[in-house]
C-alpha atoms as a PDB file:
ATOM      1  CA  UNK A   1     -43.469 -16.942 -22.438  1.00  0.00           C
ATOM      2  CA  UNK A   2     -44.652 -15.662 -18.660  1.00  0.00           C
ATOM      3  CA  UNK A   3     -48.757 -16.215 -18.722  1.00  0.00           C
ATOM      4  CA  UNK A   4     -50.377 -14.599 -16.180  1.00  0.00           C
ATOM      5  CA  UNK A   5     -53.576 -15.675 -14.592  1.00  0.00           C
ATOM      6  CA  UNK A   6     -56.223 -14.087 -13.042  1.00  0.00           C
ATOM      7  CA  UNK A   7     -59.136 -15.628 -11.215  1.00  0.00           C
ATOM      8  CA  UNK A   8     -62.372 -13.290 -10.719  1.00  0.00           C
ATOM      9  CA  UNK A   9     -63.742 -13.640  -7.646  1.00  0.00           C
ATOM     10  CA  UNK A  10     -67.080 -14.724  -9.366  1.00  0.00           C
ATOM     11  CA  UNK A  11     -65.102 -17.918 -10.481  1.00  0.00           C
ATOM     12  CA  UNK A  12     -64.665 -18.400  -6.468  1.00  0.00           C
ATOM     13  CA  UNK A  13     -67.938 -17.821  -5.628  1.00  0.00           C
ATOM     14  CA  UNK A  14     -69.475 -19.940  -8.704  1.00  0.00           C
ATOM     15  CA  UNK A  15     -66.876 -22.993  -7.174  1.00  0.00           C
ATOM     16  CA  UNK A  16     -67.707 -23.095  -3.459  1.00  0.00           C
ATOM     17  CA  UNK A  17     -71.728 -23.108  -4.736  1.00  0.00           C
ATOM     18  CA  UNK A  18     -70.796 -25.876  -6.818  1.00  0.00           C
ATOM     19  CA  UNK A  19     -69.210 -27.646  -3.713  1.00  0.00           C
ATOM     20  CA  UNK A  20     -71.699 -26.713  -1.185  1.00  0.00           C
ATOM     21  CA  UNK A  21     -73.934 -28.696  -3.655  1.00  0.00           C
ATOM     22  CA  UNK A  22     -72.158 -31.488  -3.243  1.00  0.00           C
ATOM     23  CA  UNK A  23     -71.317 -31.319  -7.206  1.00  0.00           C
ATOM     24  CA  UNK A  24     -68.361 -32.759  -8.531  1.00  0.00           C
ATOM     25  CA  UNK A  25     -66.062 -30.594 -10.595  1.00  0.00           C
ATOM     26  CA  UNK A  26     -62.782 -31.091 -12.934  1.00  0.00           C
ATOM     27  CA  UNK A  27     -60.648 -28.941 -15.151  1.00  0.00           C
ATOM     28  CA  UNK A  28     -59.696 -30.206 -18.383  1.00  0.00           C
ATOM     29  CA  UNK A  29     -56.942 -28.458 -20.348  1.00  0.00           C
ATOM     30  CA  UNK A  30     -54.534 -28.688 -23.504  1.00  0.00           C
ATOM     31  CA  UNK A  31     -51.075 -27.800 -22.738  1.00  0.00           C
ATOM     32  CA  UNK A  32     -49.032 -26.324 -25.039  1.00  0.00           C
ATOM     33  CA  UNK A  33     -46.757 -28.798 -26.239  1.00  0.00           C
ATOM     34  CA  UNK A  34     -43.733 -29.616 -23.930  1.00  0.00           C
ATOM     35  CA  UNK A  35     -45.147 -27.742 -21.137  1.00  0.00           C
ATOM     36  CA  UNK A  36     -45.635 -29.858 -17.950  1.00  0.00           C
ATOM     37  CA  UNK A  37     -48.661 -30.602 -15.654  1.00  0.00           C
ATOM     38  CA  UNK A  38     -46.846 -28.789 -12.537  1.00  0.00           C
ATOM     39  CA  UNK A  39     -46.416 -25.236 -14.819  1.00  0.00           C
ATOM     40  CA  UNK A  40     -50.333 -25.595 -15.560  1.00  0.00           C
ATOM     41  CA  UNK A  41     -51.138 -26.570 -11.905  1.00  0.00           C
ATOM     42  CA  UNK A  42     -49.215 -23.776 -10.696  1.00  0.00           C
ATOM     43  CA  UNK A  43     -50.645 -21.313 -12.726  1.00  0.00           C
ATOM     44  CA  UNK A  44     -54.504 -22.283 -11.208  1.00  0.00           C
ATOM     45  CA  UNK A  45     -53.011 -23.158  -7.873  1.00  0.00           C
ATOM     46  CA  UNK A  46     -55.920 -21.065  -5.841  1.00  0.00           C
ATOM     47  CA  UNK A  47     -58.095 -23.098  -7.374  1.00  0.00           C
ATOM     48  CA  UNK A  48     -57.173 -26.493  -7.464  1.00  0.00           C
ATOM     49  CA  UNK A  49     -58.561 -27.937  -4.236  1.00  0.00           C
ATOM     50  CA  UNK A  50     -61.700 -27.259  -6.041  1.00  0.00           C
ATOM     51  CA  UNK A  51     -61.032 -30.038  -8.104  1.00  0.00           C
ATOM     52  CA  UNK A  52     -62.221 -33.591  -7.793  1.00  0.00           C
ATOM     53  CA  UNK A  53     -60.549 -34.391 -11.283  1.00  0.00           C
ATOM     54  CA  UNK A  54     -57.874 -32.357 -12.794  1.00  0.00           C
ATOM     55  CA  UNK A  55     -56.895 -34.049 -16.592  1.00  0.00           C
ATOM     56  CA  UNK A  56     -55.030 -32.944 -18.614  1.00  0.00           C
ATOM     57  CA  UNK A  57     -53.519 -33.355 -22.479  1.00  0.00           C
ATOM     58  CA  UNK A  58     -51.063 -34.641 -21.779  1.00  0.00           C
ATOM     59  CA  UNK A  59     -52.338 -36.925 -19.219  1.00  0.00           C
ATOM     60  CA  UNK A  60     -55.067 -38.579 -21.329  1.00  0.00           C
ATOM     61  CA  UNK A  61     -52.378 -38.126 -24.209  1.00  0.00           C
ATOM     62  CA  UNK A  62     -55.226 -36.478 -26.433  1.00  0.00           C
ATOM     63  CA  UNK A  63     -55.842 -33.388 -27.091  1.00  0.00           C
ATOM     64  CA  UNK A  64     -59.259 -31.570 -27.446  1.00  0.00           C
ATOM     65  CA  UNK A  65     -61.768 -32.128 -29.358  1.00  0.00           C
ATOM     66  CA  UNK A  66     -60.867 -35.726 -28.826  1.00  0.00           C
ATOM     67  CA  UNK A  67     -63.017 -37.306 -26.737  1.00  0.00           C
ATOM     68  CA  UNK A  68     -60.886 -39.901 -24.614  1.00  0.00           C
ATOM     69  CA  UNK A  69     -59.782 -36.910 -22.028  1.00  0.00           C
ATOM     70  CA  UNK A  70     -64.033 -36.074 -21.743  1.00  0.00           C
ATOM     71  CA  UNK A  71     -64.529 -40.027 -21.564  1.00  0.00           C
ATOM     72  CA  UNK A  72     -61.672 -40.615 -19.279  1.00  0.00           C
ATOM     73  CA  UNK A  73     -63.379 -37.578 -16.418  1.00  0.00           C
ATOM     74  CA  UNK A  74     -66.544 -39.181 -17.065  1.00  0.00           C
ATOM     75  CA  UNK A  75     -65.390 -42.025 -16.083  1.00  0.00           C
ATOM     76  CA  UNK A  76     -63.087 -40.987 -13.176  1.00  0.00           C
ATOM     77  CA  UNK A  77     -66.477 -39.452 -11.103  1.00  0.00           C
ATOM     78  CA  UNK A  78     -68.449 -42.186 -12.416  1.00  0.00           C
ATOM     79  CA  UNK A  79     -71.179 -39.589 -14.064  1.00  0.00           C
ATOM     80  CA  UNK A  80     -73.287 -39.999 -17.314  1.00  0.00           C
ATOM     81  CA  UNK A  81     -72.783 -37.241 -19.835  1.00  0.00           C
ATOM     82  CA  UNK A  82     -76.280 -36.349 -19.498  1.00  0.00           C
ATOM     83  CA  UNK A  83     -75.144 -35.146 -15.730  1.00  0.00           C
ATOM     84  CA  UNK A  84     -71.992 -33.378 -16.965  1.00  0.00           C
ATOM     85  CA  UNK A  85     -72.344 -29.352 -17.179  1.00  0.00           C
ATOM     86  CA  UNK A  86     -69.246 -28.104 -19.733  1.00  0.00           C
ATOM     87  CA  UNK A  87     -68.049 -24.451 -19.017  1.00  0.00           C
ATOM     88  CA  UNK A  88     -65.473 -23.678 -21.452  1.00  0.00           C
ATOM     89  CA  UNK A  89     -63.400 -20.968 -23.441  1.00  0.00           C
ATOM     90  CA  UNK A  90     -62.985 -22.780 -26.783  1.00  0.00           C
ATOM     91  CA  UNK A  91     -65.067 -23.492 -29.656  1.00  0.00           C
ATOM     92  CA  UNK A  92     -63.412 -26.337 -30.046  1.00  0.00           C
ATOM     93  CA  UNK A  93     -65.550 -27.626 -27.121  1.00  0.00           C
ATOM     94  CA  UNK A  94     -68.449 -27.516 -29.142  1.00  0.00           C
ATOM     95  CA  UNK A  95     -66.971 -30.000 -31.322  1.00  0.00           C
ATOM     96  CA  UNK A  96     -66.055 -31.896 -28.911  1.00  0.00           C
ATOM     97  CA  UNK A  97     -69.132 -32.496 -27.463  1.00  0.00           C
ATOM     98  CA  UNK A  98     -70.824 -33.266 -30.741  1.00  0.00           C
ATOM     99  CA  UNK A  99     -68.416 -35.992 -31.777  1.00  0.00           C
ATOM    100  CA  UNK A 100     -70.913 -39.327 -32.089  1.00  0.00           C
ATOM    101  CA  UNK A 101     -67.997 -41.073 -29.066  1.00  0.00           C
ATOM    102  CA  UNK A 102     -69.574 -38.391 -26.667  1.00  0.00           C
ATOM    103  CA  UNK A 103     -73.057 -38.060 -28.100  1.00  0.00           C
ATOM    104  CA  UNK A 104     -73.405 -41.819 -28.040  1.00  0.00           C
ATOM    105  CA  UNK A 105     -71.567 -42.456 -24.323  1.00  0.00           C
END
């Protein structure tokens, strides 16, 4: 399977504001299974100096909605949830971020 990615220039734009804030930001993602970090990386390349954090499924060895990868980039930029702003293309976020680990961090 060949994915192809395309980044809107409004992603850009929304990602050096975030930085010229002085905001942290990481991208959290679920792999497909087998697939390694480097394909992912490589596939948001433009955009990875953005990153402060970059994590992973198969790095936190949990995928969404458990909490542990959320926990683990919380604790990584040493940030409170109530700081943390969640963009995200899955409602599986949702229930992620309702699960009492998260609620009650």
């Amino acid at each position: 399977m060949q994915m192809k990615v395309k980044i809107y220039q409004d992603v850009y734009d929304s990602l050096h504001y975030i930085k010229k804030c002085n905001d942290k930001i990481a991208f959290f993602t679920d792999l497909p299974s087998g697939m390694p970090d480097s394909i992912m990386k490589a596939y948001v390349e433009p955009i990875m100096p953005f990153a402060d954090v970059y994590m992973s499924s198969l790095i936190c060895g949990y995928r969404k909605p458990n909490p542990k990868g959320l926990i683990e980039i919380l604790n990584t930029l040493n940030i409170d949830l109530r700081e943390l702003i969640f963009i995200g293309d899955e409602k599986k976020i949702m229930k992620q971020l309702k699960e009492p680990i998260v609620s009650s961090f």
